[in-house]
Protein backbone atom coordinates (compact mmCIF):
# COMPACT_ATOMS: atom_id res chain seq x y z
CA UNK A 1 153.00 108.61 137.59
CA UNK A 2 149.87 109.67 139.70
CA UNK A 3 148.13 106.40 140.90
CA UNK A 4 144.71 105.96 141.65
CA UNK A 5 143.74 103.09 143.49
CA UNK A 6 140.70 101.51 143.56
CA UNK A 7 139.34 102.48 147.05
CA UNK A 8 140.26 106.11 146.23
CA UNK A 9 138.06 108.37 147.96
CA UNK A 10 135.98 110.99 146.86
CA UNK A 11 136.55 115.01 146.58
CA UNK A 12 134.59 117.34 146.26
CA UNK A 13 133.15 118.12 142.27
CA UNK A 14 135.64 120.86 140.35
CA UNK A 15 135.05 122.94 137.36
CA UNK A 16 137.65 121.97 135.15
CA UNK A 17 141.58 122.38 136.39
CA UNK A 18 142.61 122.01 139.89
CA UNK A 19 143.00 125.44 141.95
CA UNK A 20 146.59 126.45 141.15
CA UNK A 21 147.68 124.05 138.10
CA UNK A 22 147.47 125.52 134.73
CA UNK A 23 145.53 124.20 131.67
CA UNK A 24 147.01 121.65 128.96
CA UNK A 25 145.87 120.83 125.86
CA UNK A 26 145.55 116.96 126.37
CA UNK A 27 146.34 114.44 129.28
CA UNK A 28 145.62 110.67 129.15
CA UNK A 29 144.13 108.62 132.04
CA UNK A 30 144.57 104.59 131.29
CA UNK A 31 145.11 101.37 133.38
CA UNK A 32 147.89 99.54 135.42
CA UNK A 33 147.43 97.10 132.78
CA UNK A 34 148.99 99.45 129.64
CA UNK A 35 152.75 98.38 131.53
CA UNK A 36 154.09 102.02 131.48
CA UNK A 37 157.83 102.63 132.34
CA UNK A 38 158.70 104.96 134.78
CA UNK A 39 159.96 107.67 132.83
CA UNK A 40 156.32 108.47 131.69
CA UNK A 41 155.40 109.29 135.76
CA UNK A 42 154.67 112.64 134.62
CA UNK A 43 152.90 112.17 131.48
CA UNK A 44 149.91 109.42 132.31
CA UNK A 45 147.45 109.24 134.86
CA UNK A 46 147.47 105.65 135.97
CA UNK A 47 144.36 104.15 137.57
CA UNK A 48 144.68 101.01 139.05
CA UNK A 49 142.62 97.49 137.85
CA UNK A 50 142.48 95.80 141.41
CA UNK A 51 143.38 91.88 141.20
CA UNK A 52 142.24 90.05 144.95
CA UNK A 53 143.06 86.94 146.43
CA UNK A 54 140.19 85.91 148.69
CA UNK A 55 139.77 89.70 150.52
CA UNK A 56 143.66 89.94 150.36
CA UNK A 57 144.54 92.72 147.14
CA UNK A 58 147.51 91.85 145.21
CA UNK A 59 150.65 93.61 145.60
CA UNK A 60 152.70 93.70 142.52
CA UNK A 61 155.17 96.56 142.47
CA UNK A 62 158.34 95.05 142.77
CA UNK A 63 159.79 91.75 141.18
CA UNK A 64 159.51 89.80 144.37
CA UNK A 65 156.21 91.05 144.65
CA UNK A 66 155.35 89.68 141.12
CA UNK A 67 157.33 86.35 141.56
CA UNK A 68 155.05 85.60 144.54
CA UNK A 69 151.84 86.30 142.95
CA UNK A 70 152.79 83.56 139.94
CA UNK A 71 153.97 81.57 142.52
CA UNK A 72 150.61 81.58 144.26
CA UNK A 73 149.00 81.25 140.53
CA UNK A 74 150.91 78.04 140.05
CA UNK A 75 149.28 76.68 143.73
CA UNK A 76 146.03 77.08 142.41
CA UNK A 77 145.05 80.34 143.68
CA UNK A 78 141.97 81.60 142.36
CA UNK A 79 142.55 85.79 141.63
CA UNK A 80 139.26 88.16 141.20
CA UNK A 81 140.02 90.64 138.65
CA UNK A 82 136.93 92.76 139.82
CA UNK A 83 135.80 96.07 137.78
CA UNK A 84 137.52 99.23 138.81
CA UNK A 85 134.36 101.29 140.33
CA UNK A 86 133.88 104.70 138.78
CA UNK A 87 134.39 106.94 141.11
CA UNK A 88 137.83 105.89 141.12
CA UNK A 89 138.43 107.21 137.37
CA UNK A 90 136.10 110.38 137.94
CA UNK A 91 138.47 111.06 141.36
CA UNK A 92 141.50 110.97 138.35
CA UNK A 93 139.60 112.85 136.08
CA UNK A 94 138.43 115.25 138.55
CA UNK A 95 142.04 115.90 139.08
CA UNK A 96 143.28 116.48 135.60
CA UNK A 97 144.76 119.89 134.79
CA UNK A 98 143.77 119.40 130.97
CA UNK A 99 141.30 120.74 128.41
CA UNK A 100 140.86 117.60 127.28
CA UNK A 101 141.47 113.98 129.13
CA UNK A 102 141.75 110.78 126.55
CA UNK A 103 141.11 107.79 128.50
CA UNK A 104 142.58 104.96 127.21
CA UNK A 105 140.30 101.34 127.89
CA UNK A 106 140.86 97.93 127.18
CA UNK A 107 138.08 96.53 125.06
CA UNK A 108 134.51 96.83 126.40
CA UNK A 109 133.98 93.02 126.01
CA UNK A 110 137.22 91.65 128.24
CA UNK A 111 136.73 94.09 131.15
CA UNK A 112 134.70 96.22 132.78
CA UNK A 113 137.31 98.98 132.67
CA UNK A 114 135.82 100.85 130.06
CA UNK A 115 132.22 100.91 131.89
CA UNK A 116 133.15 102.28 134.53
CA UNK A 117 135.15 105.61 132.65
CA UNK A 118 132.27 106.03 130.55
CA UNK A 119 130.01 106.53 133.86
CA UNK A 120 132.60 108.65 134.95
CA UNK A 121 132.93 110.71 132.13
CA UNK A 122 128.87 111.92 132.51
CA UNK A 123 129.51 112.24 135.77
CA UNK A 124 132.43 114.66 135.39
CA UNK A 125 130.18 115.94 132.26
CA UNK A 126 127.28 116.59 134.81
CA UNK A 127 129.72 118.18 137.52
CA UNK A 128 131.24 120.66 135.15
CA UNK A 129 128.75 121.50 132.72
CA UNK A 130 130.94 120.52 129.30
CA UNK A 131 132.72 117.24 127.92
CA UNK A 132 136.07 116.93 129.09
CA UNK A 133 136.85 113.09 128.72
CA UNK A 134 137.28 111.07 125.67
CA UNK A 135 136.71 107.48 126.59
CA UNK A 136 138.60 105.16 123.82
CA UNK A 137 138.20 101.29 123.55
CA UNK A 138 141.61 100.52 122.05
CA UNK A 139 140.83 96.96 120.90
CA UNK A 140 143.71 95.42 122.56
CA UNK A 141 145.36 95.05 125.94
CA UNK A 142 148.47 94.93 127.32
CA UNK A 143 151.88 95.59 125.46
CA UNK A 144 149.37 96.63 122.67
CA UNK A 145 147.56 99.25 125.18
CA UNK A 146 150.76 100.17 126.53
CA UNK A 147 152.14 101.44 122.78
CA UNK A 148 148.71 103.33 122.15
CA UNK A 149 149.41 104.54 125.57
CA UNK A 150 152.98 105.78 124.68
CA UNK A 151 152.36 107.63 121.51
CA UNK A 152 149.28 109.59 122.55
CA UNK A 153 150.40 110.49 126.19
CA UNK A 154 153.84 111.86 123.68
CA UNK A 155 151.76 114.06 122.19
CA UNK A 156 150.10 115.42 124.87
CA UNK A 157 153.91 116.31 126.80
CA UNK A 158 154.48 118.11 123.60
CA UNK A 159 151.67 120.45 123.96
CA UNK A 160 149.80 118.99 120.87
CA UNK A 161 146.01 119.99 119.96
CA UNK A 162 143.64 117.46 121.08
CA UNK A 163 142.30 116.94 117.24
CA UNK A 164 146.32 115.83 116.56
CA UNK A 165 146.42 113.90 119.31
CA UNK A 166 143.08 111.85 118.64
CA UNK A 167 144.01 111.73 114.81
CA UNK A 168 147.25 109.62 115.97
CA UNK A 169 145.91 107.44 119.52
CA UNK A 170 143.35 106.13 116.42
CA UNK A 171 145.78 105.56 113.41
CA UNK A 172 147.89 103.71 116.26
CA UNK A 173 144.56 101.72 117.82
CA UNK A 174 144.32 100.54 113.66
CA UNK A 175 147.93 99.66 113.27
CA UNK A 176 149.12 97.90 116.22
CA UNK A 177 149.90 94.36 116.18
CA UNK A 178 149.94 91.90 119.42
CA UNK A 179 151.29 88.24 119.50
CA UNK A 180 152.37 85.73 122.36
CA UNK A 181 152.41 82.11 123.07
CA UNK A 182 150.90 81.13 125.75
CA UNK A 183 152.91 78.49 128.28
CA UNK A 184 149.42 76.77 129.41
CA UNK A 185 145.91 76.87 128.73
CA UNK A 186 145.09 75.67 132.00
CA UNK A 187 144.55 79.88 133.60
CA UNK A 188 142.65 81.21 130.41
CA UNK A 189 140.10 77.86 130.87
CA UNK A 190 140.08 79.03 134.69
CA UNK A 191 138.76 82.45 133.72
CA UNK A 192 136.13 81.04 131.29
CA UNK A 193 137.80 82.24 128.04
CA UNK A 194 138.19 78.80 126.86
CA UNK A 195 136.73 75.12 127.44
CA UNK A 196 138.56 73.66 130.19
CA UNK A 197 138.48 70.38 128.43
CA UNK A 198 140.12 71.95 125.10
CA UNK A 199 142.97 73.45 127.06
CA UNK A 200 142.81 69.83 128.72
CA UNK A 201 143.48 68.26 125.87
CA UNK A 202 146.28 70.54 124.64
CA UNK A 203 148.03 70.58 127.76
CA UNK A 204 148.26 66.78 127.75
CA UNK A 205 149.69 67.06 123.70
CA UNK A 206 152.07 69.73 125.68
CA UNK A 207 151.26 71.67 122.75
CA UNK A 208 152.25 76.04 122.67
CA UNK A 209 149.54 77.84 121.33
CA UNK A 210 150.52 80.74 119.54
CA UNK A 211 147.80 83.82 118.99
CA UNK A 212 147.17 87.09 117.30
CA UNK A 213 145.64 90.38 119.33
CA UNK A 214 144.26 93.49 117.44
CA UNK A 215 141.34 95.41 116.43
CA UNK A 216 139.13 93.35 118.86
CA UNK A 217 140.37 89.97 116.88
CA UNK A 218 142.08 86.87 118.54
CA UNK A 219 142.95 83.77 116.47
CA UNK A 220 145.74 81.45 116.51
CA UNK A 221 148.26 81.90 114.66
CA UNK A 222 150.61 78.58 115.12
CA UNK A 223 151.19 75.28 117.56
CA UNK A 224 154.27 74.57 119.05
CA UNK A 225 155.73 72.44 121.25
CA UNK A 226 159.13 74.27 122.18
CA UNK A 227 160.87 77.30 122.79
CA UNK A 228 162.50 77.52 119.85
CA UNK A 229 159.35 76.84 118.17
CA UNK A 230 157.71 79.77 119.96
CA UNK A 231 160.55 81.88 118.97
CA UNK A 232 160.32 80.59 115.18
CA UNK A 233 156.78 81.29 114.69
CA UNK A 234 156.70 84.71 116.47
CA UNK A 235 159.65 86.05 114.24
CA UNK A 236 157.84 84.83 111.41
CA UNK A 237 154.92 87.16 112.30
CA UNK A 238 157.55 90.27 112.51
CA UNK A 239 158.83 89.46 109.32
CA UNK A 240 155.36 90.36 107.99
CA UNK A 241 155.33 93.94 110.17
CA UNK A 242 155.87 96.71 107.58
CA UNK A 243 157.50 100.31 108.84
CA UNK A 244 160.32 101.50 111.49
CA UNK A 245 158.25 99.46 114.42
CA UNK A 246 158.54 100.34 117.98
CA UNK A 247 158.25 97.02 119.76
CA UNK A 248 156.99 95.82 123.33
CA UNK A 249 158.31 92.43 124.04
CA UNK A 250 156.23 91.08 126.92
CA UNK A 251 156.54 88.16 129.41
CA UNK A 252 155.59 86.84 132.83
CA UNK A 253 158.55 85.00 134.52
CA UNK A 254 160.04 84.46 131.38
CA UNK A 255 162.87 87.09 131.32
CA UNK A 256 164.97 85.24 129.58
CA UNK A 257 163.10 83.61 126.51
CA UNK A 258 161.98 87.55 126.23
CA UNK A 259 165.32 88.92 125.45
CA UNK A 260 165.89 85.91 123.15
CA UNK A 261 162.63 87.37 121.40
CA UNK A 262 164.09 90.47 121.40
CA UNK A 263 167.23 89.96 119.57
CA UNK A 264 164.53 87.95 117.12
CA UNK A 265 162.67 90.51 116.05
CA UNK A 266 165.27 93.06 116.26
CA UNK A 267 166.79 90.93 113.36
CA UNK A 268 163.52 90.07 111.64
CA UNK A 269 162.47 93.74 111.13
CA UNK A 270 163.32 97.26 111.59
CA UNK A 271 162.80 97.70 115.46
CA UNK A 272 163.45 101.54 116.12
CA UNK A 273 162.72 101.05 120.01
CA UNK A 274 162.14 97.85 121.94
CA UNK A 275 161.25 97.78 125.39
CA UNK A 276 160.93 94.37 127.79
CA UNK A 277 158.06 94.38 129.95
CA UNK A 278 156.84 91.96 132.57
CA UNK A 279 153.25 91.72 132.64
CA UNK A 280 151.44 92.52 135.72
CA UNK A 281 148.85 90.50 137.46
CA UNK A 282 145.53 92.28 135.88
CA UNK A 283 146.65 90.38 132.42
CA UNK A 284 149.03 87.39 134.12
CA UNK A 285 146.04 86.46 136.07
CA UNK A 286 144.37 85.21 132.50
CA UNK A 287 147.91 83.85 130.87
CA UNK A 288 150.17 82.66 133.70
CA UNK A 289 153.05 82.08 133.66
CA UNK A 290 155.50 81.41 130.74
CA UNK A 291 153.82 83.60 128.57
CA UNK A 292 156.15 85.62 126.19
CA UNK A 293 155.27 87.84 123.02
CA UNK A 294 155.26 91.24 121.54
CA UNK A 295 153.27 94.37 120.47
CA UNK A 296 154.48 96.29 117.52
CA UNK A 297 153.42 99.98 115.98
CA UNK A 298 154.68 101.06 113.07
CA UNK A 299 155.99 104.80 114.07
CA UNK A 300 155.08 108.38 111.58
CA UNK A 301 157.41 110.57 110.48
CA UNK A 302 158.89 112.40 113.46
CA UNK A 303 158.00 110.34 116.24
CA UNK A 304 160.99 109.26 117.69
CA UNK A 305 162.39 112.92 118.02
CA UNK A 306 163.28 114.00 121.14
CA UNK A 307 162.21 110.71 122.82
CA UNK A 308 165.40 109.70 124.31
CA UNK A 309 165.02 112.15 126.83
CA UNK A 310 161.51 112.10 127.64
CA UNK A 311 161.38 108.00 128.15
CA UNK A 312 165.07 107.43 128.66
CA UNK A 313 164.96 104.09 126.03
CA UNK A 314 167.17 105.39 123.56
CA UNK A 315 166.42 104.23 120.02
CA UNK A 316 168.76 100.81 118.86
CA UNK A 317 170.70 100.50 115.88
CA UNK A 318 169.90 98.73 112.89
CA UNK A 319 171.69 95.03 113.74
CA UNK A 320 174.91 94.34 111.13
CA UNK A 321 173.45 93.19 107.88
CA UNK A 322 169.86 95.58 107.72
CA UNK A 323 170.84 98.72 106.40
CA UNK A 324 168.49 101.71 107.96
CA UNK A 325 165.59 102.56 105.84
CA UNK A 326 167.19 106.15 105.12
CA UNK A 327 170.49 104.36 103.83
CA UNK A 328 170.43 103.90 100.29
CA UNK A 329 172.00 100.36 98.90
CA UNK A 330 175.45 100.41 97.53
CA UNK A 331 174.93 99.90 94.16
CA UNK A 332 171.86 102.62 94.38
């Protein structure tokens, strides 16, 4: 996928598609933090959310990469998630082939990400003369911007009207479901989300917390003290997730308690897709490591057709003892 990164420098302004590309219907320009798989290179404009180390940037695009930077996090490096400036996102809009761009934003009120793609979206407004970006707070980050991320940019590599397209990116921004457990408090109190004496306090108690992310909403949703506990009460939550779900389980260096999570949930409910993710440094910076949890979006009729080939996760079937929703019961 197309990368933009921060220091990206500026062309000059264009009227709408770039000189020998043809129009699309839709495109969609998000973050490095929406954890995109490869397979969707050609279907999402990524623009990167820089993370620095003193003046050093962080480099996080291969596992060793990504080990060192939690490494470093566990030292007591201190990162700077700084905002993304917008001439980076109007250099990626500017770009764009498309008729319409949906830009995909973690909330307003966790990041200056969505800021700085509003700005840009005037500006590209002002260049051109007409509104060609869509700027969309999503109400959730990570695993749960990465599904939003997934179903929309879909959409758009199937040539679907923009009206279609925004119809589903805000039944899915309503639907989907986040939870994790955190390993530590200790590097959410280091970015100010929490009081550093709280997470103080539950450290010592070597207490879990386990939360809930969507629609702009955090609580907690349990307190545990082991793995298995962690696994426990996130399963619970699945059990409550109604639909055919396609599921994001997310960690940072904490591979394996994720596929443990995995089988979970595929057990708990009816997971259509699941995908493991590692978490990159924009959102580890705040967690740290040991987090683990999952996103989940109930999927609409038709979804999954065709997907195998486009994002080369092929869907999983039902585990022995959950009969698919189409299957009627024996007795039926």
């Amino acid at each position: 996928m197309e990368r933009f990164p921060a220091a990206a420098a500026s062309t000059p302004p264009s009227a709408g598609a770039p000189e020998g590309t043809a129009a699309v219907p839709c495109a969609v320009v998000t973050g490095s933090g929406a954890l995109l798989p490869p397979a969707m290179a050609s279907m999402v404009t990524v623009v990167e959310l820089p993370v620095r180390i003193g003046d050093e940037a962080v480099l996080a695009g291969t596992a060793a990469e990504l080990h060192a930077f939690y490494d470093r996090l566990r030292a007591g490096a201190q990162p700077d998630t700084s905002t993304t400036p917008p001439g980076t996102f109007l250099e990626a809009f500017r770009k764009s082939p498309a008729e319409n761009i949906i830009c995909l934003t973690m909330p307003a009120g966790w990041s200056g990400m969505d800021g700085s793609a509003r700005l840009a979206a005037r500006m590209l407004a002002a260049e051109e003369g007409r509104e060609r970006v869509t700027v969309v707070d999503c109400a959730t980050a990570a695993a749960g911007l990465g599904l939003i991320a997934r179903v929309t940019a879909l959409l758009c590599a199937r040539g679907a009207a923009f009206p279609e397209v925004m119809e589903r990116t805000r039944s899915a921004i309503r639907d989907v479901r986040m939870f994790g457990a955190l390993e530590t408090l200790e590097y959410v109190a280091r970015s100010g989300r929490i009081n550093s004496l709280l997470a103080g306090i539950s450290d010592s108690l070597h207490v879990r917390p386990v939360f809930r992310l969507s629609n702009n909403q955090t609580g907690r949703v349990a307190l545990v003290r082991t793995h298995s506990g962690v696994l426990s009460a996130l399963e619970k939550t699945a059990r409550e997730m109604p639909g055919r779900l396609w599921v994001l389980v997310f960690h940072a260096e904490a591979g394996e308690l994720a596929e443990q999570l995995g089988a979970r949930l595929g057990e708990a409910c009816d997971v259509v897709r699941l995908e493991i993710v590692a978490l990159d440094p924009i959102i580890g910076t705040h967690t740290g490591p040991g987090v683990v949890g999952y996103a989940a979006l109930p999927l609409v009729a038709g979804e999954m057709d065709g997907d195998r080939d486009e994002l080369g996760v092929p869907p999983i079937p039902a585990p022995a003892g959950r009969r698919p929703p189409s299957q009627p019961p024996d007795n039926a």
